[in-house]
PDB file of N, CA and C in Angstrom:
ATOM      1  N   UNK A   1      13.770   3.335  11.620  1.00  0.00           N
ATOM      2  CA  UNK A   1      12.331   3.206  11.591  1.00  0.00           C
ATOM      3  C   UNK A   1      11.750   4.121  10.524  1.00  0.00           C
ATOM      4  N   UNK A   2      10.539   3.074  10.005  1.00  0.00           N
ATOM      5  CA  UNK A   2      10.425   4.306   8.445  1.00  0.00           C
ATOM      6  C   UNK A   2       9.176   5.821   9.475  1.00  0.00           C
ATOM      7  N   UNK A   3       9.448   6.797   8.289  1.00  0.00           N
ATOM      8  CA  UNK A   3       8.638   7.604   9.345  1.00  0.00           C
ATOM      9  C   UNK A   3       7.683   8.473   8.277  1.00  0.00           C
ATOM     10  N   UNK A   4       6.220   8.166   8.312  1.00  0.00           N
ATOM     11  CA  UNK A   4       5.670   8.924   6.975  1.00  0.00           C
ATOM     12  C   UNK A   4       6.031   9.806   6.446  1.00  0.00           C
ATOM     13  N   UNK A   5       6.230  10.834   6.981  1.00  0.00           N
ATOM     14  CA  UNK A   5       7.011  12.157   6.404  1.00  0.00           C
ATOM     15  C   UNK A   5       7.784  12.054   4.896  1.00  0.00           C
ATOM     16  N   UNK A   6       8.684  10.973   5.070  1.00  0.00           N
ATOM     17  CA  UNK A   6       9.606  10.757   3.851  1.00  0.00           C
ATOM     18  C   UNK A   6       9.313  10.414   3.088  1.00  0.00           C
ATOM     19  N   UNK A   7       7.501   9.960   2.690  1.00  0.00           N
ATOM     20  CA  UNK A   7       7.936   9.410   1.511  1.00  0.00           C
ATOM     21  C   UNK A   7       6.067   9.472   0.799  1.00  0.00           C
ATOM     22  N   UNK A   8       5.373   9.163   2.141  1.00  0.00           N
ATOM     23  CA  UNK A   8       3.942   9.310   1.687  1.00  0.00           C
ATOM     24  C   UNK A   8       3.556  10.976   1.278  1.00  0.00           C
ATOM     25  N   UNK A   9       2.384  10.560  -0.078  1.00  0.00           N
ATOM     26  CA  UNK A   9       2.463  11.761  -0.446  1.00  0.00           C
ATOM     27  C   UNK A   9       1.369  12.650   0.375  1.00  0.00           C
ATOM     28  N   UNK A  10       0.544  11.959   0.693  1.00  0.00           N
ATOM     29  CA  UNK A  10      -0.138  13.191   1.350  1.00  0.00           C
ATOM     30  C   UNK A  10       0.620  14.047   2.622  1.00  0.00           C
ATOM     31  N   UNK A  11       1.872  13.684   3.619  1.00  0.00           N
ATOM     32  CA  UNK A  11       2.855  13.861   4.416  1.00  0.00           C
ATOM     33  C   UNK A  11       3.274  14.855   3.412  1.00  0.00           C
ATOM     34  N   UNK A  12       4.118  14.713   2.426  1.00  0.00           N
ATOM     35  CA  UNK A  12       5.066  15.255   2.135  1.00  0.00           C
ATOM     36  C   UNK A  12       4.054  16.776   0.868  1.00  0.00           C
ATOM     37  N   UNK A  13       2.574  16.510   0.423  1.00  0.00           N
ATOM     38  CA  UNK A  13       1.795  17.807   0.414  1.00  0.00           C
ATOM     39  C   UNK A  13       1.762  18.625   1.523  1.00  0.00           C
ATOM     40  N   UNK A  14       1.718  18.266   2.138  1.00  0.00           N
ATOM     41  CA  UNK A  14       1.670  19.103   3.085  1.00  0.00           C
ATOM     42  C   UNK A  14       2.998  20.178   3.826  1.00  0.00           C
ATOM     43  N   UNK A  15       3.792  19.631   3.434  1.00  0.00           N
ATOM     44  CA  UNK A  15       5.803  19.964   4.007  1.00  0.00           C
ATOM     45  C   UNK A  15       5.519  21.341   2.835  1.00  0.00           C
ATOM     46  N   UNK A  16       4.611  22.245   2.607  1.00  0.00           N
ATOM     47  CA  UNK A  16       5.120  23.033   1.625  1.00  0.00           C
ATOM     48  C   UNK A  16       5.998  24.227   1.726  1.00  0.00           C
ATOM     49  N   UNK A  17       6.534  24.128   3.558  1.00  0.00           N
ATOM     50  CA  UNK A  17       7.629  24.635   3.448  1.00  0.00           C
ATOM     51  C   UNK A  17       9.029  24.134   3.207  1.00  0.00           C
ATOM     52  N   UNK A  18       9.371  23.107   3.222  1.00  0.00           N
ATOM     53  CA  UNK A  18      10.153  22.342   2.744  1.00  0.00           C
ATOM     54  C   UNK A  18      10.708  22.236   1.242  1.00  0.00           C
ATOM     55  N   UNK A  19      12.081  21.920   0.799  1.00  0.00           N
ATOM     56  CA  UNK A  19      12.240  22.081  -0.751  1.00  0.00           C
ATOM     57  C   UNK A  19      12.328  20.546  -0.822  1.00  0.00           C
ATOM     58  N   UNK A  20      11.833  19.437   0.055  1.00  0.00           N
ATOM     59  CA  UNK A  20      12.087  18.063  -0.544  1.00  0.00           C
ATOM     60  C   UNK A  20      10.893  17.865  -1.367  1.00  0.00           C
ATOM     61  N   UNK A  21      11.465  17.227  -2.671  1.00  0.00           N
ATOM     62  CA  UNK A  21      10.709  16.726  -3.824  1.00  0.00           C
ATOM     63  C   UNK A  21       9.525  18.012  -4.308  1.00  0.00           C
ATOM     64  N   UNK A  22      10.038  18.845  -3.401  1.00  0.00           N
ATOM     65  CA  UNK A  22       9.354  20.944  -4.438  1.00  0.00           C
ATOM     66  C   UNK A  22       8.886  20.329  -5.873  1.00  0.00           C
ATOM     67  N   UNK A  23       9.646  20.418  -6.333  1.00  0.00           N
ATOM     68  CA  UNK A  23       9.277  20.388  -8.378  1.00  0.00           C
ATOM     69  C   UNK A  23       8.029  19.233  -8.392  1.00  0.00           C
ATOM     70  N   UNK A  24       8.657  18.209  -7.933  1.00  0.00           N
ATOM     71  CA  UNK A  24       7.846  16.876  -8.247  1.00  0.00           C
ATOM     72  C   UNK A  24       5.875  17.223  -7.490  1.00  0.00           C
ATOM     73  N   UNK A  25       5.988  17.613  -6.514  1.00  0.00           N
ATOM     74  CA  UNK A  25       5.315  18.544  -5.709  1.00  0.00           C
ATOM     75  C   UNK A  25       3.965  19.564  -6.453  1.00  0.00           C
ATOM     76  N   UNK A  26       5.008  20.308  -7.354  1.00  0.00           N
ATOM     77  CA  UNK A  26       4.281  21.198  -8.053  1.00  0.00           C
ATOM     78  C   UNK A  26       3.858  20.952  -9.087  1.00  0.00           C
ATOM     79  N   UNK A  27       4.729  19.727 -10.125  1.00  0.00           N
ATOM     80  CA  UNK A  27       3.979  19.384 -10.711  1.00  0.00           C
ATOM     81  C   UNK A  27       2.707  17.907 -11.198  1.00  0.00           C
ATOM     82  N   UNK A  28       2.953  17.363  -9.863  1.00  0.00           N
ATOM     83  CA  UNK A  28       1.698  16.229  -9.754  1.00  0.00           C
ATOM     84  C   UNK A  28       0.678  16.302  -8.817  1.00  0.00           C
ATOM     85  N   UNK A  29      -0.488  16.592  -9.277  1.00  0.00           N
ATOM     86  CA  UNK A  29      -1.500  16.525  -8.561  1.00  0.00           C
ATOM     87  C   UNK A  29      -1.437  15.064  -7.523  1.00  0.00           C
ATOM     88  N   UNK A  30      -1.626  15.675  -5.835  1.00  0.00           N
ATOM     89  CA  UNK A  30      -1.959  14.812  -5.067  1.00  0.00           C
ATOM     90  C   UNK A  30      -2.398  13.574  -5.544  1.00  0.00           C
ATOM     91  N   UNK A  31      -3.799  13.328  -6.012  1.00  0.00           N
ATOM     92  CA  UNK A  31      -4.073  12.181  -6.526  1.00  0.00           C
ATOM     93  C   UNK A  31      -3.090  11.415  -7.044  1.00  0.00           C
ATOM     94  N   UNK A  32      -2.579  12.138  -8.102  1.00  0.00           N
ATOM     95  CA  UNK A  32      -1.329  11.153  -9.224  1.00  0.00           C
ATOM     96  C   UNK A  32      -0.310  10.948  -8.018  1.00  0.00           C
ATOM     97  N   UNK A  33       0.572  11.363  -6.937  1.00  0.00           N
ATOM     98  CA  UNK A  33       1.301  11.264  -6.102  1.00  0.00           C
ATOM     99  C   UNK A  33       0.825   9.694  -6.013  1.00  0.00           C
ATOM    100  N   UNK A  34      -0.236   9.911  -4.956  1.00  0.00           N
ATOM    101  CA  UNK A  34      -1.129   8.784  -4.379  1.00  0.00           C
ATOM    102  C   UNK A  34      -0.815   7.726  -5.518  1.00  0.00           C
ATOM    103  N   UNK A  35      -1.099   7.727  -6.504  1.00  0.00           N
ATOM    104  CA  UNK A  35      -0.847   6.590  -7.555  1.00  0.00           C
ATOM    105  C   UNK A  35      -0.036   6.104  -7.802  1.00  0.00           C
ATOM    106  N   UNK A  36       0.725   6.703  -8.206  1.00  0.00           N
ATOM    107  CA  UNK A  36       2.725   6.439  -8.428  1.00  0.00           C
ATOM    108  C   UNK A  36       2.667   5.706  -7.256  1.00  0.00           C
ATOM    109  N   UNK A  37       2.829   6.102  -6.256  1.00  0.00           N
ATOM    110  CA  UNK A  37       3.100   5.748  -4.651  1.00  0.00           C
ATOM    111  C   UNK A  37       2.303   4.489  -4.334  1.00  0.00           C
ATOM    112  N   UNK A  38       1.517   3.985  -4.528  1.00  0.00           N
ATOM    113  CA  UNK A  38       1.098   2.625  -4.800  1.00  0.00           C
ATOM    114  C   UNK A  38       1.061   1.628  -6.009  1.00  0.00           C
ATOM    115  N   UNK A  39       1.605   2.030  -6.604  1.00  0.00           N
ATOM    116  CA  UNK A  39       2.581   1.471  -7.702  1.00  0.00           C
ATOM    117  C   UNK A  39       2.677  -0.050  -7.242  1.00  0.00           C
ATOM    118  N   UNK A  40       3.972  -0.064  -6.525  1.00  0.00           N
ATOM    119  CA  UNK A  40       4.044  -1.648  -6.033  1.00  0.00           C
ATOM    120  C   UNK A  40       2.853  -2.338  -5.393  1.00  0.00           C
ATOM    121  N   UNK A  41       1.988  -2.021  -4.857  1.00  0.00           N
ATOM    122  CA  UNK A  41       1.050  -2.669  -4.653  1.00  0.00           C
ATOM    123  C   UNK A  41      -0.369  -3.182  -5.936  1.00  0.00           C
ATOM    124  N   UNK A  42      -0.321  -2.527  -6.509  1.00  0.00           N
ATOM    125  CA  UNK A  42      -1.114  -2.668  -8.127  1.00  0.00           C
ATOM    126  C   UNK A  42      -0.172  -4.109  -8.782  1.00  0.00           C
ATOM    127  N   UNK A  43       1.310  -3.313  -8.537  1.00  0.00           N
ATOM    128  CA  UNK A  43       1.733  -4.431  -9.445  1.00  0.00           C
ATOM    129  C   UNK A  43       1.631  -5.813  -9.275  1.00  0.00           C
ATOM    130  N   UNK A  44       1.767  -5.892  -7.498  1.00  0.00           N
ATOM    131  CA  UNK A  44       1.576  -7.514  -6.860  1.00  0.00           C
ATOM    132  C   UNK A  44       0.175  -7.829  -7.126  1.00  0.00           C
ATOM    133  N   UNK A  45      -0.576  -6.738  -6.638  1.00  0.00           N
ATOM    134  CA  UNK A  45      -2.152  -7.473  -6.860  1.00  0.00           C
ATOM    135  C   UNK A  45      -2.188  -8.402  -8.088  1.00  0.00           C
ATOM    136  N   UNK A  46      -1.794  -7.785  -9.029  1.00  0.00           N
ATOM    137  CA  UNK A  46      -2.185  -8.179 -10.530  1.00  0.00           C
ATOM    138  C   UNK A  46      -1.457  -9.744 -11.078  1.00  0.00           C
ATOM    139  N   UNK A  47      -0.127  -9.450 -10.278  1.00  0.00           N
ATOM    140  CA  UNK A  47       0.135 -10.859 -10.278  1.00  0.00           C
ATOM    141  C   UNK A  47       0.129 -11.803  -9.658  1.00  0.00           C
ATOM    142  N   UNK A  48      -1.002 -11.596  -8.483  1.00  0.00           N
ATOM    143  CA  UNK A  48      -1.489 -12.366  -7.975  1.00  0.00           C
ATOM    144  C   UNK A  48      -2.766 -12.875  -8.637  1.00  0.00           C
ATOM    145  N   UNK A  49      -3.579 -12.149  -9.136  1.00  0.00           N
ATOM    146  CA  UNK A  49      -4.460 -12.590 -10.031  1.00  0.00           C
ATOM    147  C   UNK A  49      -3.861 -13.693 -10.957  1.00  0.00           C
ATOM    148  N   UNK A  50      -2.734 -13.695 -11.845  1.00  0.00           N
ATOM    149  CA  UNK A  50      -2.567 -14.296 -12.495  1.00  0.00           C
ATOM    150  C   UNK A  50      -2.195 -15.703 -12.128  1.00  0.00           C
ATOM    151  N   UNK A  51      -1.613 -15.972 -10.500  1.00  0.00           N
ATOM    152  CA  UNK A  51      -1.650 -17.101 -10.006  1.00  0.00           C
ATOM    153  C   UNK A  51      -2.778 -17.424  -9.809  1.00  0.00           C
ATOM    154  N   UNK A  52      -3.798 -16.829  -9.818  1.00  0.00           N
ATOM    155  CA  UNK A  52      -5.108 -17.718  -9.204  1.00  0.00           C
ATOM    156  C   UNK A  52      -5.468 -17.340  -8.237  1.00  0.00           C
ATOM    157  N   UNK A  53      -5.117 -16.464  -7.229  1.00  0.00           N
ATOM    158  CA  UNK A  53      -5.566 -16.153  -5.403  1.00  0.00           C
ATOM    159  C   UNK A  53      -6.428 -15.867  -5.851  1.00  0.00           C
ATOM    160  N   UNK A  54      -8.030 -16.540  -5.246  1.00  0.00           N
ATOM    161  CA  UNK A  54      -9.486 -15.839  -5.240  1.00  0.00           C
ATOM    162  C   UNK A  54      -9.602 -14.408  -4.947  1.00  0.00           C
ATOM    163  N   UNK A  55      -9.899 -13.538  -5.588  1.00  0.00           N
ATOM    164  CA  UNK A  55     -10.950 -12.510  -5.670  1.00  0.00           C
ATOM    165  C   UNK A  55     -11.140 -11.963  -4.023  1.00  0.00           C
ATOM    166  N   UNK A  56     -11.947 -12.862  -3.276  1.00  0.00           N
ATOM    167  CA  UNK A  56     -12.131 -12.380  -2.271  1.00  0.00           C
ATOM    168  C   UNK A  56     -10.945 -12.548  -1.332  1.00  0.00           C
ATOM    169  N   UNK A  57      -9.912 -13.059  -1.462  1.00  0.00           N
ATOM    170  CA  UNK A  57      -8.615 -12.764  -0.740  1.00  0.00           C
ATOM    171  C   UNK A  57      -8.078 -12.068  -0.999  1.00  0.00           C
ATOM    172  N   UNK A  58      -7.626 -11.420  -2.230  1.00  0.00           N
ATOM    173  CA  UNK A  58      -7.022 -10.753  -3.189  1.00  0.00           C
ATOM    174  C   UNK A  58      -7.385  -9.483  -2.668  1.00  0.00           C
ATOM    175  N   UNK A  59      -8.925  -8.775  -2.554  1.00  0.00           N
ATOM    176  CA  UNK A  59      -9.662  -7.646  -2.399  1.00  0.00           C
ATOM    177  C   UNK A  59      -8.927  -7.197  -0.702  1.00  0.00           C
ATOM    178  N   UNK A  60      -9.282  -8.348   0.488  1.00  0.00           N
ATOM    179  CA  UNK A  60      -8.762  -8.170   1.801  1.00  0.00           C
ATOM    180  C   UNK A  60      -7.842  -7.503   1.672  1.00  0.00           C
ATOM    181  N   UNK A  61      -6.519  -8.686   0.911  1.00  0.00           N
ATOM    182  CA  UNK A  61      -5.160  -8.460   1.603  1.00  0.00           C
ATOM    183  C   UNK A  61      -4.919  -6.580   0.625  1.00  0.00           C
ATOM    184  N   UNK A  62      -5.251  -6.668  -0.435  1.00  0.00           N
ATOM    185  CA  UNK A  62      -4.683  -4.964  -1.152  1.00  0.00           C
ATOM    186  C   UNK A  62      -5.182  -4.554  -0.246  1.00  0.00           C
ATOM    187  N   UNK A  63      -7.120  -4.191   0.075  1.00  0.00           N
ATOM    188  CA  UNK A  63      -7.657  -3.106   0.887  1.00  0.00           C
ATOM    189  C   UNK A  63      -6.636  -2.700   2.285  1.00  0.00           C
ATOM    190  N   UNK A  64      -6.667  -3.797   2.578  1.00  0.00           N
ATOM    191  CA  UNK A  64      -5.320  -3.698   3.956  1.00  0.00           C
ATOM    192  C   UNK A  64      -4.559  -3.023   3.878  1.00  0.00           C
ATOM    193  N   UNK A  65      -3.680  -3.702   3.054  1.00  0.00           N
ATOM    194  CA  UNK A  65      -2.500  -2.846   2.517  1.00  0.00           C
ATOM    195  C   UNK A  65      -2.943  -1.379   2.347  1.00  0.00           C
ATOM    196  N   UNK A  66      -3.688  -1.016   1.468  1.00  0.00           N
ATOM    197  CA  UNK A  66      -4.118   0.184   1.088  1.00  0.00           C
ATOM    198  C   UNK A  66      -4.561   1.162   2.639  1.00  0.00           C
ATOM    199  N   UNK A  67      -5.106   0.073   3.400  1.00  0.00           N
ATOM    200  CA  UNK A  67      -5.235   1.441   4.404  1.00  0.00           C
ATOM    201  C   UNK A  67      -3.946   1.324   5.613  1.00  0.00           C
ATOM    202  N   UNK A  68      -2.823   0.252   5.263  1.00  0.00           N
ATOM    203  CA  UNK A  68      -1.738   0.989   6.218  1.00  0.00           C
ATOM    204  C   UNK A  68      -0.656   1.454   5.277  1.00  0.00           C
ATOM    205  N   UNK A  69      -1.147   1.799   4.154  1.00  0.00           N
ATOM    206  CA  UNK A  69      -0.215   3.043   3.617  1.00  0.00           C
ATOM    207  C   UNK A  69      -0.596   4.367   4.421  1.00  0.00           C
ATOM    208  N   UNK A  70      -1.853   4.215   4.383  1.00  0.00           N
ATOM    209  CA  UNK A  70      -2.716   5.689   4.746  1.00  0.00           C
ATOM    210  C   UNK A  70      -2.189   6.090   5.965  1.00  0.00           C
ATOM    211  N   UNK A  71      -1.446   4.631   6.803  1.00  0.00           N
ATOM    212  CA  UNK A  71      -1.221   5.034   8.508  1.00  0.00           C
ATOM    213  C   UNK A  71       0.198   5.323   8.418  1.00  0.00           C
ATOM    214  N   UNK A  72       0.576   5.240   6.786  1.00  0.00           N
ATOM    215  CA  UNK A  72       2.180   6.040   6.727  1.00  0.00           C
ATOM    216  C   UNK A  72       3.431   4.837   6.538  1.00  0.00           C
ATOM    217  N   UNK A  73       2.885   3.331   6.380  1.00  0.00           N
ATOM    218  CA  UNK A  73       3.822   2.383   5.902  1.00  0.00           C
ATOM    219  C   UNK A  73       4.133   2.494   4.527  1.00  0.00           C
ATOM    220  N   UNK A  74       5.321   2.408   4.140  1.00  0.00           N
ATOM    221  CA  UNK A  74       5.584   2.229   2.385  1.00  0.00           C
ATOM    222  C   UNK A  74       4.497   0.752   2.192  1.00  0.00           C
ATOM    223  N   UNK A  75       4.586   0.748   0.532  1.00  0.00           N
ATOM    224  CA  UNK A  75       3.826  -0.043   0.264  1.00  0.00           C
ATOM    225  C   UNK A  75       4.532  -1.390   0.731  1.00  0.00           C
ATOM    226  N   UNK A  76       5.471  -1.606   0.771  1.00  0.00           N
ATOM    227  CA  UNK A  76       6.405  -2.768   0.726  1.00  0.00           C
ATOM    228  C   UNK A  76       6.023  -3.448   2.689  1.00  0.00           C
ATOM    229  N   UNK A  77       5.816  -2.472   2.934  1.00  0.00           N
ATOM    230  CA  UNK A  77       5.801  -2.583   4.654  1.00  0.00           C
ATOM    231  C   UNK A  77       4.576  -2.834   4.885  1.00  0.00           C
ATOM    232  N   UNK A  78       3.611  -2.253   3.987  1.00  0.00           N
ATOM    233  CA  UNK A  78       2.101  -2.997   4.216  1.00  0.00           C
ATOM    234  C   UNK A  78       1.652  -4.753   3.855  1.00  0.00           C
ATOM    235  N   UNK A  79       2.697  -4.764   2.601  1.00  0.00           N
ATOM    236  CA  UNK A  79       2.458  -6.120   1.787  1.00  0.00           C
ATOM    237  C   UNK A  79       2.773  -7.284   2.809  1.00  0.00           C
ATOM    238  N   UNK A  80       3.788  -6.392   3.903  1.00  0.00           N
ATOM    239  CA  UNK A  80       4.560  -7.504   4.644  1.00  0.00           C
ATOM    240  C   UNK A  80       4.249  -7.571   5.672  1.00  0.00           C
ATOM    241  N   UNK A  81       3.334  -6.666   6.536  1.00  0.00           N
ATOM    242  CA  UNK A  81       2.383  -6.714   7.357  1.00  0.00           C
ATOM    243  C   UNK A  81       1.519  -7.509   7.430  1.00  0.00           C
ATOM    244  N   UNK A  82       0.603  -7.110   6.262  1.00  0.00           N
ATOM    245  CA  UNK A  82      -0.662  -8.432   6.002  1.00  0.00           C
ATOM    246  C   UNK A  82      -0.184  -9.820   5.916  1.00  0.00           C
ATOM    247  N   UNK A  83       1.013  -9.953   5.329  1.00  0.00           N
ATOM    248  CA  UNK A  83       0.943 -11.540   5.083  1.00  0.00           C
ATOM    249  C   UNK A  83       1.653 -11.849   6.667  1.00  0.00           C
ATOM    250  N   UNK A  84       2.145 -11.263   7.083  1.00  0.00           N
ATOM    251  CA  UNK A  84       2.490 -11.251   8.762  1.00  0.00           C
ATOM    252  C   UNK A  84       1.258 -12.120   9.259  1.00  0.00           C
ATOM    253  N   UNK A  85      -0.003 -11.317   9.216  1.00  0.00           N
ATOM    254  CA  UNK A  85      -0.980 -10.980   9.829  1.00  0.00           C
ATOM    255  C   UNK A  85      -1.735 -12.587   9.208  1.00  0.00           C
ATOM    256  N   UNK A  86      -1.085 -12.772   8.054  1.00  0.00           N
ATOM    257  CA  UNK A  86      -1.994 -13.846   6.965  1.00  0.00           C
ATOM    258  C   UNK A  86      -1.468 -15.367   7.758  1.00  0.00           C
ATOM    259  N   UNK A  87      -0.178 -15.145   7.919  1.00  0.00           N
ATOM    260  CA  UNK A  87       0.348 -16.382   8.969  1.00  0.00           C
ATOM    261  C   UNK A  87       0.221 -16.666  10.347  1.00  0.00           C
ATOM    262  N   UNK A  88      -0.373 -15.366  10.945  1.00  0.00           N
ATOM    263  CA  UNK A  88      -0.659 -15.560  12.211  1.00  0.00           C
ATOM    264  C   UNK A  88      -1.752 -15.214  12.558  1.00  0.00           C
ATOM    265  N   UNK A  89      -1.787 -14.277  13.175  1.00  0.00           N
ATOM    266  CA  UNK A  89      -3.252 -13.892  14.196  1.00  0.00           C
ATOM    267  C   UNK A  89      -4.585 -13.621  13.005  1.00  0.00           C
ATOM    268  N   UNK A  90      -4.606 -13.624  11.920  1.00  0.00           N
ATOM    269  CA  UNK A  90      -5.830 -13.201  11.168  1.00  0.00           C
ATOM    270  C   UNK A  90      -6.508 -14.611  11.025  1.00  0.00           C
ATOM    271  N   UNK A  91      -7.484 -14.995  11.454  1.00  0.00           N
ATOM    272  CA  UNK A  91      -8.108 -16.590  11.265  1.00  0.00           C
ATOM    273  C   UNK A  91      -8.636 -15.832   9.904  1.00  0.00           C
ATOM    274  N   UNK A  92      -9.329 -14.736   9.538  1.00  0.00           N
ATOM    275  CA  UNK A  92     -10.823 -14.671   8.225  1.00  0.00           C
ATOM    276  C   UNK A  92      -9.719 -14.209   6.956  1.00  0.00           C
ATOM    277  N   UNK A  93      -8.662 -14.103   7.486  1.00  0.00           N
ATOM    278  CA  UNK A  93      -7.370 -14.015   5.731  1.00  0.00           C
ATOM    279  C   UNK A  93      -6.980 -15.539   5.872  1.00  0.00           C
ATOM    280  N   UNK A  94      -6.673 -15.894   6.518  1.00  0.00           N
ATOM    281  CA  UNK A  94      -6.102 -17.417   6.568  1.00  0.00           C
ATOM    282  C   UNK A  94      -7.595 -18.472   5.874  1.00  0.00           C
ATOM    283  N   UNK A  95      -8.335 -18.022   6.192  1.00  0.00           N
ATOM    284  CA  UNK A  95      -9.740 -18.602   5.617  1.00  0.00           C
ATOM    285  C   UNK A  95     -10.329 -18.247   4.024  1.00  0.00           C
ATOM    286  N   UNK A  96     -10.074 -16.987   4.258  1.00  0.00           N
ATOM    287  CA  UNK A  96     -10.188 -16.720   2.614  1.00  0.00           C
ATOM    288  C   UNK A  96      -9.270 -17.145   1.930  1.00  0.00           C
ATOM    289  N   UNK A  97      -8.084 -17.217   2.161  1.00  0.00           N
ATOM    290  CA  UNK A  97      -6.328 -17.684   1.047  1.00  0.00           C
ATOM    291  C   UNK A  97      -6.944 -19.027   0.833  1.00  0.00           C
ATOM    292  N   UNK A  98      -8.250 -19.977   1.948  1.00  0.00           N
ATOM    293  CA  UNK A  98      -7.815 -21.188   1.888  1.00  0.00           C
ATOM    294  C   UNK A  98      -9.382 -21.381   0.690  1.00  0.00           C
ATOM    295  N   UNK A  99     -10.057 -20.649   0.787  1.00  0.00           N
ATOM    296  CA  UNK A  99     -11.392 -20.649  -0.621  1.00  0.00           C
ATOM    297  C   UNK A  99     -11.062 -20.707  -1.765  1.00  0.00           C
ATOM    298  N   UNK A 100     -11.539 -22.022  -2.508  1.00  0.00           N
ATOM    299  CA  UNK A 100     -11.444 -21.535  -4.151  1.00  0.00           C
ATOM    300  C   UNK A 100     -12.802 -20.999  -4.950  1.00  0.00           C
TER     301      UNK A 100
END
């Protein structure tokens, strides 16, 4: 089971007694952490744009994503959450995917 600690950066700012990822630590500002660390999610957004997913689906499914990183899922575990969520129980994502 993934467990925030390992990998999200605001988790692992905080471990500053810890020597995991020390250097990397000291030298990237939190913010930039945060960035790198959503990396894969920038990258899908963008090529989802380039297929065409409307705007207002597009905005849902990242924001989502974006706030169950915050609850400590890798990005990969959020992407796969939402579309979880996109095939089943979400009727207003299943409604937006279906807007052009």
């Amino acid at each position: 089971m993934y467990h925030p600690y390992n990998q999200n950066p605001y988790f692992q700012h905080q471990q500053t007694s810890q020597n995991v990822n020390q250097y990397y630590r000291e030298t990237k500002s939190l913010p930039d952490q945060w960035v790198d660390y959503i990396q894969p999610l920038v990258t899908r957004a963008l090529s989802e744009v380039e297929e065409g997913i409307n705007l207002t689906h597009l905005f849902q499914e990242f924001i989502l994503s974006g706030v169950l990183v915050g609850q400590g899922f890798t990005p990969e575990q959020a992407i796969e959450q939402v579309e979880t969520w996109e095939k089943g129980e979400s009727k207003l994502l299943q409604a937006s995917k279906a807007m052009k």
